[in-house]
C-alpha atoms as a PDB file:
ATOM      1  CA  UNK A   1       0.000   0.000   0.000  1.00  0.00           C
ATOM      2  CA  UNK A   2       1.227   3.735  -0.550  1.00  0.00           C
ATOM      3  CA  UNK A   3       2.632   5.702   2.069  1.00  0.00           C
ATOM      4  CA  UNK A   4      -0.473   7.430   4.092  1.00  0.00           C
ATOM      5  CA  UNK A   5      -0.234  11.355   3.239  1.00  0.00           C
ATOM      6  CA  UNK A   6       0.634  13.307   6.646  1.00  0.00           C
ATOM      7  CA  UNK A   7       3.944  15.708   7.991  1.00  0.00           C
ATOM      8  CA  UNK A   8       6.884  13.914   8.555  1.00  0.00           C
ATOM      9  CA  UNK A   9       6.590  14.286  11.969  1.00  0.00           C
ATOM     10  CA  UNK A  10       3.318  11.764  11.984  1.00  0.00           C
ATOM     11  CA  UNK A  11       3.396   8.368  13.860  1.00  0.00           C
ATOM     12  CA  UNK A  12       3.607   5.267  11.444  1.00  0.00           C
ATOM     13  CA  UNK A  13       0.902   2.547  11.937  1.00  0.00           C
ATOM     14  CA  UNK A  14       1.111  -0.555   9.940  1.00  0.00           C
ATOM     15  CA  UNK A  15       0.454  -3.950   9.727  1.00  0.00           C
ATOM     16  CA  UNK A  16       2.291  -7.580   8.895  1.00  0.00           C
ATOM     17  CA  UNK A  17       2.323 -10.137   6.794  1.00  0.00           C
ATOM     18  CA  UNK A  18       5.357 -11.527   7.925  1.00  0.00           C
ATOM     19  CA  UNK A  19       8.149 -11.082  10.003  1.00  0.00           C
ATOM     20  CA  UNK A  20      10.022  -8.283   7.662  1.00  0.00           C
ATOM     21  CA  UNK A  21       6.795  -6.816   5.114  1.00  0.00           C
ATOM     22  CA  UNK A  22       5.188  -4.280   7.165  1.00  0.00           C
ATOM     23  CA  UNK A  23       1.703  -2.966   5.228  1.00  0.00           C
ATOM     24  CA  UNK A  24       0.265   0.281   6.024  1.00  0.00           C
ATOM     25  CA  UNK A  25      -2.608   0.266   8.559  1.00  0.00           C
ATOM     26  CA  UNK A  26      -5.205   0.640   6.078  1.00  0.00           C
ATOM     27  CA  UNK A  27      -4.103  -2.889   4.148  1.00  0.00           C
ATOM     28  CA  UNK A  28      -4.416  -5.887   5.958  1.00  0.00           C
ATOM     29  CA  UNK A  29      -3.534  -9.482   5.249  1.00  0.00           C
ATOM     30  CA  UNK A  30      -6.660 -12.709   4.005  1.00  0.00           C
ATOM     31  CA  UNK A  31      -8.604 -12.220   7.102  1.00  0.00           C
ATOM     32  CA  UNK A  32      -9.762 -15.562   7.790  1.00  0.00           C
ATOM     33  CA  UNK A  33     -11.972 -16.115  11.082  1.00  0.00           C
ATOM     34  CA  UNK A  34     -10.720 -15.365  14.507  1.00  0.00           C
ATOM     35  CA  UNK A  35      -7.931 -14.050  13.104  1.00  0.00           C
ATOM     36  CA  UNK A  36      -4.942 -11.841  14.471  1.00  0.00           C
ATOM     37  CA  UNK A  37      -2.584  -9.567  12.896  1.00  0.00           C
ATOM     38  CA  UNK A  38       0.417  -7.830  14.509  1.00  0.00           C
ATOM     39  CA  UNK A  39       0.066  -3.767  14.452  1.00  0.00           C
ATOM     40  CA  UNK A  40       3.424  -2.105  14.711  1.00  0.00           C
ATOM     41  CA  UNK A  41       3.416   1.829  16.276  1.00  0.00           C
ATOM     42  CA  UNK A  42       6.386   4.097  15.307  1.00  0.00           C
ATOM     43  CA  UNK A  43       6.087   7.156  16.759  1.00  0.00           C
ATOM     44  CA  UNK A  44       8.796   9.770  15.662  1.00  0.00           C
ATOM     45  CA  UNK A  45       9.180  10.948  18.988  1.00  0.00           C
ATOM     46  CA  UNK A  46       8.157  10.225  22.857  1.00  0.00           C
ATOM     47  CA  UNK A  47       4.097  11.640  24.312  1.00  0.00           C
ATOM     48  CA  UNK A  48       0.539  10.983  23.495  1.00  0.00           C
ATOM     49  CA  UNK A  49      -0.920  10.308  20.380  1.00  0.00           C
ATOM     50  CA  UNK A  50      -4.979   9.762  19.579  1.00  0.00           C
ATOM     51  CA  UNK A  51      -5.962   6.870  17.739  1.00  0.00           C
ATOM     52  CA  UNK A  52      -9.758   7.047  15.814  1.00  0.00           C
ATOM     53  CA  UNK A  53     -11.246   4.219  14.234  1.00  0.00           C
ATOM     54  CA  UNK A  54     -13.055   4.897  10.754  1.00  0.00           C
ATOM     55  CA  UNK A  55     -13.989   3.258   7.784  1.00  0.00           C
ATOM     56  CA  UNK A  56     -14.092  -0.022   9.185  1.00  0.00           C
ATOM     57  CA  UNK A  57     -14.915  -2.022   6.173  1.00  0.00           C
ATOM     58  CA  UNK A  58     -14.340  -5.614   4.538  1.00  0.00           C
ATOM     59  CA  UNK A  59     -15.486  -7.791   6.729  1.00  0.00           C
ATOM     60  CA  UNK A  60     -18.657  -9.231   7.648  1.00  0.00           C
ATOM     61  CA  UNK A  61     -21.120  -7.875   9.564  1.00  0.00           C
ATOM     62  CA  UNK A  62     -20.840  -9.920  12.614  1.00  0.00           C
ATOM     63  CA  UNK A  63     -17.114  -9.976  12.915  1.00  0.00           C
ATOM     64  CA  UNK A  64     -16.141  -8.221  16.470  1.00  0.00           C
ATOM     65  CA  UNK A  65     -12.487  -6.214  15.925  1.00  0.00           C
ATOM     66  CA  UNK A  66     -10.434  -5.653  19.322  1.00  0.00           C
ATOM     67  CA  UNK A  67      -7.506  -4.320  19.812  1.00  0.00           C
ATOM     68  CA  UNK A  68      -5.176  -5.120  22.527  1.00  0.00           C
ATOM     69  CA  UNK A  69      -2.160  -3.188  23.463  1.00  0.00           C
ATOM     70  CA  UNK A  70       0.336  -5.507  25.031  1.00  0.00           C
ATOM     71  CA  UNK A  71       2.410  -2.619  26.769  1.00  0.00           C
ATOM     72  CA  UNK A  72      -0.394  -1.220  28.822  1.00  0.00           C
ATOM     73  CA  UNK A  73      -2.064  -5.336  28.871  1.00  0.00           C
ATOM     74  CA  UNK A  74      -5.314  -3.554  27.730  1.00  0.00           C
ATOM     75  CA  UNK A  75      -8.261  -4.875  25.441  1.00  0.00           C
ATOM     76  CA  UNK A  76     -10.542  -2.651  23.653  1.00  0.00           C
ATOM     77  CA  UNK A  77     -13.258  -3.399  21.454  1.00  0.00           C
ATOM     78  CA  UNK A  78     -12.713  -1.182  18.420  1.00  0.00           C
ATOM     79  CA  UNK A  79     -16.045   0.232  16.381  1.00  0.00           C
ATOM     80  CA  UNK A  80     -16.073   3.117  14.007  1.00  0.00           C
ATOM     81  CA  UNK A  81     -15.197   6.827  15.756  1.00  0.00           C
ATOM     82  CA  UNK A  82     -13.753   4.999  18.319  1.00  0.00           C
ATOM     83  CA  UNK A  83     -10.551   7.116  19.598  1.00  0.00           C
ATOM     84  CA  UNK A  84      -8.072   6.026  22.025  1.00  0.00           C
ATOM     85  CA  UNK A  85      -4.899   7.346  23.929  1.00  0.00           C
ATOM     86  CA  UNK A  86      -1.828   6.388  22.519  1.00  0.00           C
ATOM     87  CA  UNK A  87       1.200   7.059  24.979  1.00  0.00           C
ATOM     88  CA  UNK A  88       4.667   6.533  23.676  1.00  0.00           C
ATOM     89  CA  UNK A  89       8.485   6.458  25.563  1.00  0.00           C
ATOM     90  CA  UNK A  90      11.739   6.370  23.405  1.00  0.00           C
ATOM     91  CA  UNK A  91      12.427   2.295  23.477  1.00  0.00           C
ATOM     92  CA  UNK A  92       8.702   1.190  23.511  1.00  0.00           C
ATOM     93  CA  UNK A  93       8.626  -2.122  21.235  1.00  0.00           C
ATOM     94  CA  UNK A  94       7.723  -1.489  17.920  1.00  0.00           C
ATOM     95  CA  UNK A  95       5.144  -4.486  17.650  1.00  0.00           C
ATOM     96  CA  UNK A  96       3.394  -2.957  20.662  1.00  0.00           C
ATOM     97  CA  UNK A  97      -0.535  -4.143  19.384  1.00  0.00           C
ATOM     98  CA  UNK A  98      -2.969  -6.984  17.958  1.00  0.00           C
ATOM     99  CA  UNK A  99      -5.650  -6.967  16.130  1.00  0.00           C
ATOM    100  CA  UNK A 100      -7.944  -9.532  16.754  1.00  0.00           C
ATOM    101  CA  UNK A 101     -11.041  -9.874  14.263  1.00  0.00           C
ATOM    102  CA  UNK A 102     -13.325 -12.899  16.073  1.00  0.00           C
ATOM    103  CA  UNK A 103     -16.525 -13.916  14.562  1.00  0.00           C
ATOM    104  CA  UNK A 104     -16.687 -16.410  17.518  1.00  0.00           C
ATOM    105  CA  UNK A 105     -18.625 -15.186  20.484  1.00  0.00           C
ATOM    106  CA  UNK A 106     -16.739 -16.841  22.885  1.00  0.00           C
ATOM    107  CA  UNK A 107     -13.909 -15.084  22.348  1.00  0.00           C
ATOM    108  CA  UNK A 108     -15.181 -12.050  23.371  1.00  0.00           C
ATOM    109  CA  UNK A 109     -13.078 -10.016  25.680  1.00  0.00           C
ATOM    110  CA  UNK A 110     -13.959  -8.063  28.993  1.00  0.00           C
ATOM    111  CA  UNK A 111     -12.605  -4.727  28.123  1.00  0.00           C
ATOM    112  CA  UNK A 112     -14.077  -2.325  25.908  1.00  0.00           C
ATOM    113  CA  UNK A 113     -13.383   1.379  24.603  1.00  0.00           C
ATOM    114  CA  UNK A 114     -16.334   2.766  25.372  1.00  0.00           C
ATOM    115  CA  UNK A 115     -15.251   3.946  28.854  1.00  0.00           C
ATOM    116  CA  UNK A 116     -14.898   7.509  29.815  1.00  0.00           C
ATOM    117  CA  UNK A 117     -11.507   6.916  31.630  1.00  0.00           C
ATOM    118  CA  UNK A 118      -8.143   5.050  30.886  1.00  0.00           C
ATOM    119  CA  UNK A 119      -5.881   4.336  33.625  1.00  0.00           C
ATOM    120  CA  UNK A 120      -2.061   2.922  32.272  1.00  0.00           C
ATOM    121  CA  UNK A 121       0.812   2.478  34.660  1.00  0.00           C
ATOM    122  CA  UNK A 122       4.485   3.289  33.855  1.00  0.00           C
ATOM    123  CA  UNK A 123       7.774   3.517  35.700  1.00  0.00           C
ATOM    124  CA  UNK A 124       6.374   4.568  39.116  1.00  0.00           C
ATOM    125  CA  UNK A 125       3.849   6.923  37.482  1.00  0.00           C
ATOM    126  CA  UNK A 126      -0.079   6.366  36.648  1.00  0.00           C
ATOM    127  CA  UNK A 127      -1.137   7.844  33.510  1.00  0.00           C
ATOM    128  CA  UNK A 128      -5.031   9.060  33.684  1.00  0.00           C
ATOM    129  CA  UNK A 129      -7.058  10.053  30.208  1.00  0.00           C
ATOM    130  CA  UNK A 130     -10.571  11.335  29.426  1.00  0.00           C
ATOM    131  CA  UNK A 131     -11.722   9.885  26.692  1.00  0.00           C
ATOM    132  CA  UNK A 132     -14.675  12.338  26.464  1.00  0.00           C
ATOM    133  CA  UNK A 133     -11.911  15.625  26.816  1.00  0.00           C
ATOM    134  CA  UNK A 134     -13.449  16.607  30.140  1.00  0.00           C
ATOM    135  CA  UNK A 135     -11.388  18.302  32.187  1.00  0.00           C
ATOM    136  CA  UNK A 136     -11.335  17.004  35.780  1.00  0.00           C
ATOM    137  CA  UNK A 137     -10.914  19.041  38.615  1.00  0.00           C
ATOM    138  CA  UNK A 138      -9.578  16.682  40.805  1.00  0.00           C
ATOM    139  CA  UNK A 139      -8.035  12.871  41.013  1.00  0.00           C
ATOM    140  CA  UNK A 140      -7.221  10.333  44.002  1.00  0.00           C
ATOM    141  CA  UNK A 141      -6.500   6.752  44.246  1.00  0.00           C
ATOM    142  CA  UNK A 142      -7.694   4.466  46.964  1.00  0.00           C
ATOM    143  CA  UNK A 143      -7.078   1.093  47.869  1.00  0.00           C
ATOM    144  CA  UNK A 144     -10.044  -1.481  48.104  1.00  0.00           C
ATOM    145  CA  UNK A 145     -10.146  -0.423  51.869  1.00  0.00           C
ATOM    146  CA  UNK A 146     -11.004   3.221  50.376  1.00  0.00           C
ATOM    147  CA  UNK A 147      -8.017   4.495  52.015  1.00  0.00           C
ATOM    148  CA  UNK A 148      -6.812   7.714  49.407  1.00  0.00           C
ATOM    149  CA  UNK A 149      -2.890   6.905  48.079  1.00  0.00           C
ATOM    150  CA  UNK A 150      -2.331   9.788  45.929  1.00  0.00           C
ATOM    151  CA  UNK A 151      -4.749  12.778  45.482  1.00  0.00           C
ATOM    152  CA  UNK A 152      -3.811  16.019  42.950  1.00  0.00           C
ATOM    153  CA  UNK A 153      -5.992  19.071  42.282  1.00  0.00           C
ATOM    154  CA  UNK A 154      -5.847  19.597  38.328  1.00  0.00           C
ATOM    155  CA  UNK A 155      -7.816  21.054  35.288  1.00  0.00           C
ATOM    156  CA  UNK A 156      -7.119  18.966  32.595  1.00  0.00           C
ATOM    157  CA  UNK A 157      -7.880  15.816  30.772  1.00  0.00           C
ATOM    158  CA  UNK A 158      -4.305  13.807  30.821  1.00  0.00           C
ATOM    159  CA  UNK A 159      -2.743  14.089  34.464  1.00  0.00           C
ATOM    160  CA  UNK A 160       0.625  11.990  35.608  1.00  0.00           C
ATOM    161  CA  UNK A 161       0.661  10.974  39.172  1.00  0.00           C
ATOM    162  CA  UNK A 162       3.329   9.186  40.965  1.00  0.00           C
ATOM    163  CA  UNK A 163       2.855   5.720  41.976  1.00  0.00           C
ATOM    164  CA  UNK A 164       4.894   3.639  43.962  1.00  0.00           C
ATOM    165  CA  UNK A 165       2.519   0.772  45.852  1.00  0.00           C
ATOM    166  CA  UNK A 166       2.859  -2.315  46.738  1.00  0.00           C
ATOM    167  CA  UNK A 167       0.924  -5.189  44.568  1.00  0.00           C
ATOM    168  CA  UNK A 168      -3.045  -4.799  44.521  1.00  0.00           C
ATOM    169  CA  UNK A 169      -6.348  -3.168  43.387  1.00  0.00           C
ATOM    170  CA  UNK A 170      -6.716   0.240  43.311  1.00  0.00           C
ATOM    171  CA  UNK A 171      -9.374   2.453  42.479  1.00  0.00           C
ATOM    172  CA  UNK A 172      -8.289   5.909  40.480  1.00  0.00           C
ATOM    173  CA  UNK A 173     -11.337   8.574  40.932  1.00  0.00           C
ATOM    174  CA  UNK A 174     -11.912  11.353  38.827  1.00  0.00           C
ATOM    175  CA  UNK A 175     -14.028  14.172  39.631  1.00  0.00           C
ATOM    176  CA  UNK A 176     -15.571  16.588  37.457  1.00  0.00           C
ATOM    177  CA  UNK A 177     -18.165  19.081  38.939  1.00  0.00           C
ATOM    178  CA  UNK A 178     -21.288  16.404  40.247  1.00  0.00           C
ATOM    179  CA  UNK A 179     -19.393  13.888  37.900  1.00  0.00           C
ATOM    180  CA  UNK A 180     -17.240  10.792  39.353  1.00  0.00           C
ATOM    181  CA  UNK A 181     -15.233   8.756  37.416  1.00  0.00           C
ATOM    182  CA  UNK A 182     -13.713   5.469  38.494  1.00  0.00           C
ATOM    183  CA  UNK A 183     -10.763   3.011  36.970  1.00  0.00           C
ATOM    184  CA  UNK A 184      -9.934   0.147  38.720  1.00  0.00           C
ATOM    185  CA  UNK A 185      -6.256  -1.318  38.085  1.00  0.00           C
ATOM    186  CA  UNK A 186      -3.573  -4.168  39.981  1.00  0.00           C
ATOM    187  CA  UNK A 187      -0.460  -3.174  40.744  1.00  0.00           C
ATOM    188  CA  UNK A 188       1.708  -5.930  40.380  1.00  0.00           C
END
């Protein structure tokens, strides 16, 4: 497939057919059922970058389409105008995603992308997204007990807290005016 029009400066999805021919993201190889592709994310440079879903075409009707991102261990079930948060760090494997297409229903997986809030853990840091672009006004993390961890004041969408716990559930809540958002996550 050609090279998708955009500045230099643009991330690089794409797709494989084998171990060295990568295909840009909007070819894909025979789909065949319940199959799964590798996705490979280049970003030219380190931060967060929105993924959205359109023109999902050529394939049948009843075909489900997930994608899981095996650096955050996250599932989502992809459908068209989906977007999701993309954050990248100089060193991140290339091959970071799959693309599972499943016209099996028992293969259906828990996650989907039609939450309002991500939660994705890093090096000692939590990174918290609105997927709706609401700005919260404030954030804390409990533990199941409902003790509060971490708590920050902000006015923004994307906030960074630091995060050093021991293994376990947490909670992350984010508050918006009379709105209340919650995440849960394991530390491991």
């Amino acid at each position: 497939a050609a090279d998708l029009p955009g500045p230099w400066y643009a991330p690089l999805l794409f797709t494989r057919s084998s171990d060295t021919l990568r295909m840009q993201v909007n070819t894909l190889p025979p789909l065949e059922e319940n199959t799964d592709i590798t996705m490979g994310f280049m970003p030219v440079q380190s931060g967060n970058f929105i993924l959205k879903v359109t023109e999902m075409t050529g394939f049948g009707p009843d075909t489900l389409v997930y994608l899981e991102d095996l650096k955050w261990d996250q599932m989502y079930l992809l459908t068209e105008g989906t977007t999701l948060p993309l954050l990248s760090f100089p060193g991140d494997e290339i091959d970071r995603f799959v693309l599972h297409f499943h016209t099996d229903p028992v293969s259906v997986y828990e996650k989907k992308a039609d939450k309002s809030l991500i939660v994705n853990k890093y090096d000692g840091k939590l990174y918290i997204f609105s997927l709706e672009n609401i700005a919260f006004d404030y954030i804390f993390v409990t533990d199941l007990s409902g003790r509060v961890i971490n708590s920050k004041a902000v006015a923004t969408n994307q906030v960074v807290m630091d995060f050093n716990q021991p293994s376990g559930v947490y909670i992350v809540h984010a508050v918006q005016g009379a709105r209340h958002l919650t995440e849960k996550f394991f530390q491991f």
